[in-house]
C-alpha atoms as a PDB file:
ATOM      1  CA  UNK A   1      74.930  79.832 144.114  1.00  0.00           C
ATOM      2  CA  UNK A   2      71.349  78.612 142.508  1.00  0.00           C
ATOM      3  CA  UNK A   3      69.612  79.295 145.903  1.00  0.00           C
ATOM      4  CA  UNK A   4      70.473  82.617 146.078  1.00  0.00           C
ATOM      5  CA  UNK A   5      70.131  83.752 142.287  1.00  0.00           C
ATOM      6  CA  UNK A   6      67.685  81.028 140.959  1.00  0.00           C
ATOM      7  CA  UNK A   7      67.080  83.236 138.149  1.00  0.00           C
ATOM      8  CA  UNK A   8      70.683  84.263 137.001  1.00  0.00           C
ATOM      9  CA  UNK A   9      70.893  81.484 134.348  1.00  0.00           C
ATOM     10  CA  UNK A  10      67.273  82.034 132.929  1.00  0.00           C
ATOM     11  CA  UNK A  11      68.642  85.895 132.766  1.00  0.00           C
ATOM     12  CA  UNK A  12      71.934  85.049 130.515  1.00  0.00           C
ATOM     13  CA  UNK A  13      69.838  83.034 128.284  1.00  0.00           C
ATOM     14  CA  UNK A  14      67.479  86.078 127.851  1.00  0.00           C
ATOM     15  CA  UNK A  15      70.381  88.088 127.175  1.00  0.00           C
ATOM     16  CA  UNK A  16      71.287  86.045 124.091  1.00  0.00           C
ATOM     17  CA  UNK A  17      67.855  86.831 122.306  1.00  0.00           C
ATOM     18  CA  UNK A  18      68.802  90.240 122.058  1.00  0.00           C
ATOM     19  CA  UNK A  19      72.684  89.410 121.709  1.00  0.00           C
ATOM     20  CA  UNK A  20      72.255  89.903 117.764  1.00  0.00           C
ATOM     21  CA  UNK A  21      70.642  93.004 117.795  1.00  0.00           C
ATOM     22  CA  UNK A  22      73.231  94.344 119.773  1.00  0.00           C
ATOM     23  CA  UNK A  23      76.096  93.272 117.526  1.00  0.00           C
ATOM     24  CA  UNK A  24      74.012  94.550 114.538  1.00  0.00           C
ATOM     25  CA  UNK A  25      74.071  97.698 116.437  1.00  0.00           C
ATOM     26  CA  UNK A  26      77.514  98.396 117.579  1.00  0.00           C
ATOM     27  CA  UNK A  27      78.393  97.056 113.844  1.00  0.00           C
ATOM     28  CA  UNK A  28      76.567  99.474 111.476  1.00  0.00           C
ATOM     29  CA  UNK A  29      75.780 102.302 114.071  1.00  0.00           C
ATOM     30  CA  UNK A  30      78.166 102.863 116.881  1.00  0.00           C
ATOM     31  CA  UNK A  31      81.189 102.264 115.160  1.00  0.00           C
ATOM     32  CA  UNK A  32      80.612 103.844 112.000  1.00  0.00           C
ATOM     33  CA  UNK A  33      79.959 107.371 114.115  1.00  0.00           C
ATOM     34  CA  UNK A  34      83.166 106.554 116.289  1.00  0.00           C
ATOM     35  CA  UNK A  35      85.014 106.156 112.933  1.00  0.00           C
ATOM     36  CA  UNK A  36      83.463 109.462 111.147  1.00  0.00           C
ATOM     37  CA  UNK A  37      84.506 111.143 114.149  1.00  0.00           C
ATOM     38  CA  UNK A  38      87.909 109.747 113.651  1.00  0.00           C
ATOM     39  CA  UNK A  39      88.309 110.313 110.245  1.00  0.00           C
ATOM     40  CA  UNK A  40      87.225 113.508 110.583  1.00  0.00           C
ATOM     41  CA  UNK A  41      90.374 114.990 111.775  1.00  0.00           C
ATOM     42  CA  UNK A  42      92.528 113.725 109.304  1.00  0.00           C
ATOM     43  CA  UNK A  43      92.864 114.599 105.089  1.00  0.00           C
ATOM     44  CA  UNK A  44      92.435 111.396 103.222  1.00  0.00           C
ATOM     45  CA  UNK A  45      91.205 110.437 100.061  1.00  0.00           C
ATOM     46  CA  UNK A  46      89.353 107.408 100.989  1.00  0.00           C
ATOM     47  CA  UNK A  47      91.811 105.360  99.222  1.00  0.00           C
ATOM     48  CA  UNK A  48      95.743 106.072 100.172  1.00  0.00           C
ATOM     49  CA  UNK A  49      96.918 105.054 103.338  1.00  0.00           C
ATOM     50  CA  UNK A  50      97.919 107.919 104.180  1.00  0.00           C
ATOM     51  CA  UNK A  51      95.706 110.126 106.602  1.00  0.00           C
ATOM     52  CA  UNK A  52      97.298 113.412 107.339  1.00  0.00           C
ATOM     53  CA  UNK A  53      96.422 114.760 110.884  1.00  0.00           C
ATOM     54  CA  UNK A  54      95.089 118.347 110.450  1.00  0.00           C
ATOM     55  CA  UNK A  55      92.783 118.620 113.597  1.00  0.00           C
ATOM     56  CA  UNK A  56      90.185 121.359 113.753  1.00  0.00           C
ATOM     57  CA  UNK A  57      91.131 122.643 110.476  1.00  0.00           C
ATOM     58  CA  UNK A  58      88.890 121.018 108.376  1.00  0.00           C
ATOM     59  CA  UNK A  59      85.694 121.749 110.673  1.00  0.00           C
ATOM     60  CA  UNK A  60      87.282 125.529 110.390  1.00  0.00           C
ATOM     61  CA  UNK A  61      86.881 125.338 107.194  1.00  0.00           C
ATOM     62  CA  UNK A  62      83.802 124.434 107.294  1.00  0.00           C
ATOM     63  CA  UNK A  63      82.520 126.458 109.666  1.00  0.00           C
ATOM     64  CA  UNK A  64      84.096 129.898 108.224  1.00  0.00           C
ATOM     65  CA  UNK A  65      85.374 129.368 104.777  1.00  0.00           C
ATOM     66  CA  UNK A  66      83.008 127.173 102.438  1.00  0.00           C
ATOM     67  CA  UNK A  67      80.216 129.734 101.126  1.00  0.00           C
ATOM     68  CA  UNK A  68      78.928 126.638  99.491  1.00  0.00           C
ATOM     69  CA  UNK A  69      78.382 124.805 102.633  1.00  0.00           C
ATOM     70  CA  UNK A  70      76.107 127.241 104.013  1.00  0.00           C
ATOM     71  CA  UNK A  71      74.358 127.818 100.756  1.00  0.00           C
ATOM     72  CA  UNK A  72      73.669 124.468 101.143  1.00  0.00           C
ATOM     73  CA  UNK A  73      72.374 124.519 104.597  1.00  0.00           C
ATOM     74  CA  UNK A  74      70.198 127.642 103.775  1.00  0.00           C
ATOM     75  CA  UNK A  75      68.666 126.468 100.814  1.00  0.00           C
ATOM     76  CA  UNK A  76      67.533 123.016 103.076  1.00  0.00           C
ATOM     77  CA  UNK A  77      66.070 125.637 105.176  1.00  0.00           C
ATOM     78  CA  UNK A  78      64.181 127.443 102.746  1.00  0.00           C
ATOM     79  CA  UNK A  79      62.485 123.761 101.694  1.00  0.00           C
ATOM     80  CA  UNK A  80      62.173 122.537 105.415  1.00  0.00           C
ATOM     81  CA  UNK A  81      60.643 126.401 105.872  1.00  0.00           C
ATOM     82  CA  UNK A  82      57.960 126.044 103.075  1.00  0.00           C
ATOM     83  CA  UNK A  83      57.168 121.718 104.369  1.00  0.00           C
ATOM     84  CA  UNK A  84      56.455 123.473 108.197  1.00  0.00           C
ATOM     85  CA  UNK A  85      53.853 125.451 106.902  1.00  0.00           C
ATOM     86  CA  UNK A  86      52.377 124.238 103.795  1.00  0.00           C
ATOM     87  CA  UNK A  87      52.828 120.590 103.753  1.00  0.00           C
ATOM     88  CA  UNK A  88      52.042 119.922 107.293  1.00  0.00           C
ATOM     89  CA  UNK A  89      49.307 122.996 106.726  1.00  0.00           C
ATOM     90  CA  UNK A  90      47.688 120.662 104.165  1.00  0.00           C
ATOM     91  CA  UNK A  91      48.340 117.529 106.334  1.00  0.00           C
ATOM     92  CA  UNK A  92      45.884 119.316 109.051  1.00  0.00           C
ATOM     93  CA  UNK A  93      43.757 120.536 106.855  1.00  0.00           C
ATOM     94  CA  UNK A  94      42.753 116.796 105.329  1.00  0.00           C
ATOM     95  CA  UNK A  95      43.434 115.202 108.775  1.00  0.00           C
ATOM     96  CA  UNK A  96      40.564 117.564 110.396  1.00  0.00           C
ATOM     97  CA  UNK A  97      38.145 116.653 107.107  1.00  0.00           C
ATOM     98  CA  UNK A  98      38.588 112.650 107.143  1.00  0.00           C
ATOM     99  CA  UNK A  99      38.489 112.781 111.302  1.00  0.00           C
ATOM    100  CA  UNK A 100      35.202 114.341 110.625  1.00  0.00           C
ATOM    101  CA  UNK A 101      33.914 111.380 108.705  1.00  0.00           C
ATOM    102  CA  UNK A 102      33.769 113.006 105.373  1.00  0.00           C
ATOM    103  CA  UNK A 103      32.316 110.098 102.421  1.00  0.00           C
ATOM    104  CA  UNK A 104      34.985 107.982 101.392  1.00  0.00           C
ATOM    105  CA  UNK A 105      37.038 108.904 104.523  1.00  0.00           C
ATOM    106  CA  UNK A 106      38.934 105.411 104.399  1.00  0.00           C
ATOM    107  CA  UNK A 107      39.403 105.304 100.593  1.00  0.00           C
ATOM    108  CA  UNK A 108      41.541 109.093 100.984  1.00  0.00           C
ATOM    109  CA  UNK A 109      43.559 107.557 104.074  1.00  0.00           C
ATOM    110  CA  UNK A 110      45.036 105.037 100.821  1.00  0.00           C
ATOM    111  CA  UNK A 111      45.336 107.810  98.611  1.00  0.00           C
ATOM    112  CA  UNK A 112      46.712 110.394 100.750  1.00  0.00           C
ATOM    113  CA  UNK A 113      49.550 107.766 102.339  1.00  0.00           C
ATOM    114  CA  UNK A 114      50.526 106.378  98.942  1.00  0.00           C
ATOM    115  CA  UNK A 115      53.186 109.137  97.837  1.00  0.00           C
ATOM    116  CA  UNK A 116      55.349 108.735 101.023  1.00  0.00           C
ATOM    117  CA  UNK A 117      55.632 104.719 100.188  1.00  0.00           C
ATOM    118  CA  UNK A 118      56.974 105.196  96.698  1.00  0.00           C
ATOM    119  CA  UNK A 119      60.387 105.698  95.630  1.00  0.00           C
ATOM    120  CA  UNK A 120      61.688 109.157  95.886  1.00  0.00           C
ATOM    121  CA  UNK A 121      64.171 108.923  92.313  1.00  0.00           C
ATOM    122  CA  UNK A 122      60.769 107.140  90.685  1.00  0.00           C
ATOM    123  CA  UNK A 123      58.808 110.129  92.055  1.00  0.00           C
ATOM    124  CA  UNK A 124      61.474 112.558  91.178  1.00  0.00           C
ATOM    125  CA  UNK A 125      61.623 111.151  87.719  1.00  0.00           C
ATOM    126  CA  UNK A 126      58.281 111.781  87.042  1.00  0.00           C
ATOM    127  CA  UNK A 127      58.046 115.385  88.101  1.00  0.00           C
ATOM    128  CA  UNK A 128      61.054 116.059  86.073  1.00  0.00           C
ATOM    129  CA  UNK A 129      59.109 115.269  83.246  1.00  0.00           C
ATOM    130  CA  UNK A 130      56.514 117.518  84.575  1.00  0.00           C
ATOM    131  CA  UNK A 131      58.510 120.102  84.651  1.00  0.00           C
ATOM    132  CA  UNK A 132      60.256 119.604  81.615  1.00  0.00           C
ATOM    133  CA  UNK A 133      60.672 122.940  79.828  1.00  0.00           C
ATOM    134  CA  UNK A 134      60.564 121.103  76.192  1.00  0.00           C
ATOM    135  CA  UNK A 135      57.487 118.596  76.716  1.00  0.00           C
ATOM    136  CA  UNK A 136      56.607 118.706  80.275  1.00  0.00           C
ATOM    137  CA  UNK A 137      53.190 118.514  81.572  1.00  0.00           C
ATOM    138  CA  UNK A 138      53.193 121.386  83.256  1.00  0.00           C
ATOM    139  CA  UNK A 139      54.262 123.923  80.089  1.00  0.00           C
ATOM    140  CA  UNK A 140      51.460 122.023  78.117  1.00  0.00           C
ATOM    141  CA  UNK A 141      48.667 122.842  80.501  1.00  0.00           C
ATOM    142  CA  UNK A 142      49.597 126.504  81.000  1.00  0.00           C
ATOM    143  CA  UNK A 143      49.223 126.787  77.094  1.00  0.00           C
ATOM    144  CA  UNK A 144      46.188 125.425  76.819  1.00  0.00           C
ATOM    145  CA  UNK A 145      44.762 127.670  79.284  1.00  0.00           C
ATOM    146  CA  UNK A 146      46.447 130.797  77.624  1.00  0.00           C
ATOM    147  CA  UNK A 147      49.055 131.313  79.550  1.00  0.00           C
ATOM    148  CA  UNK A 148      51.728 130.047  77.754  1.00  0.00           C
ATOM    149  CA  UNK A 149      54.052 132.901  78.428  1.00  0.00           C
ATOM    150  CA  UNK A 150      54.543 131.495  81.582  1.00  0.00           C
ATOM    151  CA  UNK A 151      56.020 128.296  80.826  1.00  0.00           C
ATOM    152  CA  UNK A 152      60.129 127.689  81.302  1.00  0.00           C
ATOM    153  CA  UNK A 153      62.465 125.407  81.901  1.00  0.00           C
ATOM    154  CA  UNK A 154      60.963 125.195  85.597  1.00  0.00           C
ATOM    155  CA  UNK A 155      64.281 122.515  87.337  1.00  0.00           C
ATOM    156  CA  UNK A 156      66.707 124.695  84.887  1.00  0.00           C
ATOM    157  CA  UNK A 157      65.623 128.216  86.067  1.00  0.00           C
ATOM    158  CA  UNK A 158      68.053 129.436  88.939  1.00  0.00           C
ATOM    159  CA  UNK A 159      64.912 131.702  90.252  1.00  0.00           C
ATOM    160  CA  UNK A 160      62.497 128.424  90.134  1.00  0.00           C
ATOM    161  CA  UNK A 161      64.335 125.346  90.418  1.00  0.00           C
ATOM    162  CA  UNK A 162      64.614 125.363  94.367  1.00  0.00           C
ATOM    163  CA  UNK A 163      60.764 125.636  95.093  1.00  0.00           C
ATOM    164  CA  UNK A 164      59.504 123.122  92.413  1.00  0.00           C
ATOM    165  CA  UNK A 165      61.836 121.071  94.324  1.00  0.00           C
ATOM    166  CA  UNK A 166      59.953 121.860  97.256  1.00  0.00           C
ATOM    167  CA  UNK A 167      57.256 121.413  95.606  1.00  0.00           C
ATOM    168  CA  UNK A 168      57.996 117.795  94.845  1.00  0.00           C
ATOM    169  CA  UNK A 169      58.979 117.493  98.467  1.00  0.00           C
ATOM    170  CA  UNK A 170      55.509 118.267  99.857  1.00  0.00           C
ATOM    171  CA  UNK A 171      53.479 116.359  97.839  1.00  0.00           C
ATOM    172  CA  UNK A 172      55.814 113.089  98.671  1.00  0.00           C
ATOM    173  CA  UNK A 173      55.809 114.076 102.245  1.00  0.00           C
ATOM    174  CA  UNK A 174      52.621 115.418 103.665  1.00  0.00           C
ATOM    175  CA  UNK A 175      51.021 111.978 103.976  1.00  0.00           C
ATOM    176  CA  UNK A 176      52.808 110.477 106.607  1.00  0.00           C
ATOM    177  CA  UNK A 177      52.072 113.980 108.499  1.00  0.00           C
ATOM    178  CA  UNK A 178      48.609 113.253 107.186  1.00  0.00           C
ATOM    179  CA  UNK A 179      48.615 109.948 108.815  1.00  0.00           C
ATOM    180  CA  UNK A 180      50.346 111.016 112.146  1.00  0.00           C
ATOM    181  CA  UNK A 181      48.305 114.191 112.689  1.00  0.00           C
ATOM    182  CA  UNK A 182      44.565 111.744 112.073  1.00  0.00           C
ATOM    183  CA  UNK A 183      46.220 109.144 114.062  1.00  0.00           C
ATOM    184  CA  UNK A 184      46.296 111.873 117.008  1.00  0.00           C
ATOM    185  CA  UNK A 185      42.817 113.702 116.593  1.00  0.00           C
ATOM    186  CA  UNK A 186      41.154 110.156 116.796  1.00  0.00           C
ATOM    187  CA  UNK A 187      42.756 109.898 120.382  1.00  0.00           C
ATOM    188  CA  UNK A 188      40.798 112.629 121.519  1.00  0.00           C
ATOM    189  CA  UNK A 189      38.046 111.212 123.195  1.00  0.00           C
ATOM    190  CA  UNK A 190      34.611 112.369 121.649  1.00  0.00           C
ATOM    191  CA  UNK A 191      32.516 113.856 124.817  1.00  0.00           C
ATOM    192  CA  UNK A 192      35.384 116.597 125.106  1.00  0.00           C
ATOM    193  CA  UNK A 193      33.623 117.920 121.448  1.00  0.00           C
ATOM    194  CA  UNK A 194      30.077 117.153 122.522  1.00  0.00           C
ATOM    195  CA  UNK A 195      30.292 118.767 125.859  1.00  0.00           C
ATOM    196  CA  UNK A 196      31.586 121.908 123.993  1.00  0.00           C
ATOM    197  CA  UNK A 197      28.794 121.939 121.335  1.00  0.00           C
ATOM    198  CA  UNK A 198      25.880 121.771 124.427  1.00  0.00           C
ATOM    199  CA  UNK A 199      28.009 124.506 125.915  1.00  0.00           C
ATOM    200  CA  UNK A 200      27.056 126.184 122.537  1.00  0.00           C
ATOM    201  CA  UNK A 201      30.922 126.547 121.105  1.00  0.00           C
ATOM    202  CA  UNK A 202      31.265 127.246 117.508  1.00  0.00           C
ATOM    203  CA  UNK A 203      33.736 124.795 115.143  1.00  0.00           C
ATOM    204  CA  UNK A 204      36.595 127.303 115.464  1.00  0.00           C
ATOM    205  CA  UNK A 205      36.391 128.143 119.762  1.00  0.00           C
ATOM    206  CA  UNK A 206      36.365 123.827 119.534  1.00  0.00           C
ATOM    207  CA  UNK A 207      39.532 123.837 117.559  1.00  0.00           C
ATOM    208  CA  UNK A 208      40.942 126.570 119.547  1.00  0.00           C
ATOM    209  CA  UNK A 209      39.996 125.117 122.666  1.00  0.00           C
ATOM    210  CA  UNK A 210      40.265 122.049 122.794  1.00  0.00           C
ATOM    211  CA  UNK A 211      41.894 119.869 119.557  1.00  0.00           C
ATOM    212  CA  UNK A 212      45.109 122.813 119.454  1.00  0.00           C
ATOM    213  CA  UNK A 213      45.793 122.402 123.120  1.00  0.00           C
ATOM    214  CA  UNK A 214      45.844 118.166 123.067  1.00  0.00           C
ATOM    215  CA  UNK A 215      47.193 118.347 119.599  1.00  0.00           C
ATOM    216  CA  UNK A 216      50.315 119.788 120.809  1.00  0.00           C
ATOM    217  CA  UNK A 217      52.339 116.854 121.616  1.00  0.00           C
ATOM    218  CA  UNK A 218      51.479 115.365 117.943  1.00  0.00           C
ATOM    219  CA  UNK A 219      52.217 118.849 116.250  1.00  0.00           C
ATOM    220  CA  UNK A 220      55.890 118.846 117.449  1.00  0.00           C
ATOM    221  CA  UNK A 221      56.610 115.272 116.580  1.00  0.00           C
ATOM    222  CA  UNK A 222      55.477 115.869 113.029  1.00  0.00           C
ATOM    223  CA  UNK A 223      57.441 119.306 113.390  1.00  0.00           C
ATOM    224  CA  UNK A 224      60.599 117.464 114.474  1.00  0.00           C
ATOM    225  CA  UNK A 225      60.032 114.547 111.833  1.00  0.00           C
ATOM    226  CA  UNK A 226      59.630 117.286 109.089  1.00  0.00           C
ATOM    227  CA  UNK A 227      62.979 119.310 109.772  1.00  0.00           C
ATOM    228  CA  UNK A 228      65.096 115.881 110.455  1.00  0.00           C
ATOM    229  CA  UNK A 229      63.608 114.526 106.945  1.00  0.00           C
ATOM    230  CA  UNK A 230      63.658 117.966 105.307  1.00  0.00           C
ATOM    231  CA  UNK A 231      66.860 118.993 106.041  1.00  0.00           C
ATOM    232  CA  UNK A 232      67.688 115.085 104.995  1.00  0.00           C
ATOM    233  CA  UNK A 233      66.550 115.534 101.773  1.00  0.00           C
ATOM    234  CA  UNK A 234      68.833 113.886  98.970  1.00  0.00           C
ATOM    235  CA  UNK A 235      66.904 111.185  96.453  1.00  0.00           C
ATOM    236  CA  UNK A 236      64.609 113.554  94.974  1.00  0.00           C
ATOM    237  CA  UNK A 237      67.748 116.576  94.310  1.00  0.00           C
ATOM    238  CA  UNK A 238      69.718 113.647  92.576  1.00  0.00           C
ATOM    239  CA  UNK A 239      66.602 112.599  90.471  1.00  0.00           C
ATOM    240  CA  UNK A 240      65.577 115.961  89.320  1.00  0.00           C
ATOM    241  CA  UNK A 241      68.410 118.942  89.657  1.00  0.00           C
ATOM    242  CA  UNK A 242      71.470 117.023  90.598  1.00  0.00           C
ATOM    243  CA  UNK A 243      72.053 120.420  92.742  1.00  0.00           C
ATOM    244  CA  UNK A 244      71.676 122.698  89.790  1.00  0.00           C
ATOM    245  CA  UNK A 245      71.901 124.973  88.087  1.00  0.00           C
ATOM    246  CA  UNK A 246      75.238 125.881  89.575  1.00  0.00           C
ATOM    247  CA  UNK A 247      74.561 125.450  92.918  1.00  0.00           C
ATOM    248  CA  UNK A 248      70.665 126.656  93.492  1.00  0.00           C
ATOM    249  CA  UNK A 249      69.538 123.239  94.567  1.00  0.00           C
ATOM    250  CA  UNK A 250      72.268 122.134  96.311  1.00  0.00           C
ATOM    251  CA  UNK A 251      71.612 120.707  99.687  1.00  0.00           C
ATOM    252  CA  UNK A 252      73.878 119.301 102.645  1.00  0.00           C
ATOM    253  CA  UNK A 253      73.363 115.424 101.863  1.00  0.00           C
ATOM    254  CA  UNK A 254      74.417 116.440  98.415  1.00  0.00           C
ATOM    255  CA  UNK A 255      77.277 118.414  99.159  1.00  0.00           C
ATOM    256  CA  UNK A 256      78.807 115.686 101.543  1.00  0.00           C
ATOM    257  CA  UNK A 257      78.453 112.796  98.735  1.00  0.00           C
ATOM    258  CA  UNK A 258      80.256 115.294  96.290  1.00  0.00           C
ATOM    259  CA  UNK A 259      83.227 115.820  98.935  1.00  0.00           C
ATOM    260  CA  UNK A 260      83.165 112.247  99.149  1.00  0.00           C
ATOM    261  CA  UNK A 261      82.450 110.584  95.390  1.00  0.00           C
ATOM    262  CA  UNK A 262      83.685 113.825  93.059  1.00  0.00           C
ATOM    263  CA  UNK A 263      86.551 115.139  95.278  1.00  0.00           C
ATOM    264  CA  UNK A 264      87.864 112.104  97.288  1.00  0.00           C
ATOM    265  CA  UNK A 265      87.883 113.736 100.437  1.00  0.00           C
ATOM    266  CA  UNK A 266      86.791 110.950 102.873  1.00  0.00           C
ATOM    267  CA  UNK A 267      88.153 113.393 105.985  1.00  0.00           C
ATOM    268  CA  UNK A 268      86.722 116.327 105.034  1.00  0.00           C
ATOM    269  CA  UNK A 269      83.308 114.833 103.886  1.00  0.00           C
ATOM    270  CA  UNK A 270      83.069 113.154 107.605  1.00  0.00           C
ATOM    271  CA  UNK A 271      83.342 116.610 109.412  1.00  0.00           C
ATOM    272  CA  UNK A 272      80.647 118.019 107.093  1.00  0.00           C
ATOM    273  CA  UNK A 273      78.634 114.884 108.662  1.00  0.00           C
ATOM    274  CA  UNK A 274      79.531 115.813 112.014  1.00  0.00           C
ATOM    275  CA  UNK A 275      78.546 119.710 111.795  1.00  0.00           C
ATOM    276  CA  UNK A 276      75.629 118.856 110.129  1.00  0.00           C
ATOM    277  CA  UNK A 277      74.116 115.818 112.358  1.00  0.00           C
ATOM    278  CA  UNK A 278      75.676 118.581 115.554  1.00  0.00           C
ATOM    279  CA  UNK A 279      73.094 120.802 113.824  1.00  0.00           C
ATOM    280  CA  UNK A 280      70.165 118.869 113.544  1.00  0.00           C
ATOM    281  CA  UNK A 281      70.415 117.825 117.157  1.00  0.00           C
ATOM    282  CA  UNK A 282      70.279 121.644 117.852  1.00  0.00           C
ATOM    283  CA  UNK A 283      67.118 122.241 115.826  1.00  0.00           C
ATOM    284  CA  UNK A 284      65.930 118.866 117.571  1.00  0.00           C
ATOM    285  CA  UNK A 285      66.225 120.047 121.356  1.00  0.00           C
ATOM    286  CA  UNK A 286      65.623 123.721 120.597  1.00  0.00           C
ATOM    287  CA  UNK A 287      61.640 122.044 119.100  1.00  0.00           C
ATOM    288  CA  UNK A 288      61.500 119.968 122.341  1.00  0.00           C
ATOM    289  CA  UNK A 289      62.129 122.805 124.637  1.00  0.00           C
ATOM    290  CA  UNK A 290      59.875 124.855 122.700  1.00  0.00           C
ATOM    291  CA  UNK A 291      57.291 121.931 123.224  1.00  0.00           C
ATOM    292  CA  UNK A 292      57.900 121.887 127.047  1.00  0.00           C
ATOM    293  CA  UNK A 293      56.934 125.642 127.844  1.00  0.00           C
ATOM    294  CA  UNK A 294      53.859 125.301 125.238  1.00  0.00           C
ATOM    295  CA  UNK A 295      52.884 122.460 127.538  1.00  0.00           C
ATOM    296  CA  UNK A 296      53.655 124.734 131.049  1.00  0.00           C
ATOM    297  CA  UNK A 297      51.739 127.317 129.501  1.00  0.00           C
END
């Protein structure tokens, strides 16, 4: 048996190294979705044991009769929107500046990656005193400067609390784009740039050129990273709005932990989860086939 598969022991023993990580997986991954999916066709409280069957009715439900829901999903949209354009706009825009070895290059990698490291409710926290409408920051400033007609209660304001929250989003967020977007104009091997400069091509037919077309790759990752984490988005809502006023801020995350914590409906909470995480994968493939005729093209 050893002559003809000398290596099958040495095999099982390599097997074991990775033995745990399998377990860990199959513990706190695979069988948590197996059981969302199973709870999610069944009304229970989380607490009785007694699930009620009710098949498709709560993903119905869902789907066609919670205005809420959807409010929820839209308003994720409008901050995943705004973090597309203008965070990862600004990402670029300081990427393309330190890449070009601007003073102090290293010192504004630090700066510019230390929001994403720190603790979205911390963060949160402290632009809700920003934003304060009674002594916040931001109220004081515009007074100074004579425009004190302008200051509200910014997180309280139906018609402003969404985009500050956006706001807040963006500046945690576009440093890890920041990072990731650098990270892939560095790869791009110098001569391509000085070849184009003999050829006498200006800064923007180099961009155009030559960094858009091999930036392509990086610019959907960061795309895909920014609606998964986007449309994620929960830590900073609970530290600032809560998903007020009424319902302005409200976002998916938030509205399944309120089916789950304020209503006790485990079921119905776990087939929010499912059309949700179903829609996420959509956006997800519909970017990567996007990515794959950019690249044919």
């Amino acid at each position: 048996m050893n002559t003809v598969f000398p290596n099958l022991k040495a095999k099982g023993r390599e097997y074991l190294f990775i033995l745990p990580a399998v377990i860990m997986l199959g513990l706190f991954y695979i069988y948590p979705f197996f059981k969302i999916f199973q709870l999610s066709f069944f009304d229970w409280d989380g607490i009785s044991k007694n699930m009620i069957f009710v098949g498709l009715a709560q993903f119905k439900d869902i789907i066609f009769d919670n205005p809420i829901w959807w409010q929820s999903m839209a308003q994720a949209g409008y901050i995943t929107l705004l973090a597309l354009i203008i965070q990862n706009g600004l990402a670029l825009i300081l990427a393309l500046f330190v890449d070009r070895g601007i003073k102090y290059g290293q010192v504004y990698r630090v700066i510019f990656f230390l929001p994403p490291i720190l603790s979205g409710i911390v963060i949160g926290l402290i632009w809700n005193w920003i934003f304060n409408g009674n002594f916040g920051l931001l109220n004081y400033w515009l007074a100074k400067i004579g425009l004190g007609h302008l200051a509200k209660t910014w997180l309280a304001d139906p018609d402003t609390a969404l985009t500050c929250v956006a706001v807040i989003h963006m500046w945690k967020g576009f440093g890890w784009g920041f990072i990731i977007l650098l990270a892939g104009l560095q790869s791009i091997p110098r001569r391509f740039y000085e070849a184009a400069r003999i050829d006498g091509a200006s800064n923007w037919d180099v961009f155009k050129r030559i960094t858009v077309p091999l930036m392509i790759p990086v610019f959907v990752l960061v795309m895909i990273l920014t609606v998964l984490g986007t449309m994620q988005i929960y830590d900073i809502i609970v530290s600032t709005t809560g998903g007020g006023p009424g319902y302005h801020t409200e976002v998916p995350v938030s509205r399944i932990i309120a089916q789950m914590l304020h209503s006790s409906r485990f079921g119905y909470a776990c087939a929010m989860g499912l059309v949700f995480g179903l829609a996420l994968v959509a956006l997800s493939v519909m970017q990567m086939n996007i990515s794959k005729r950019l690249k044919q093209t």
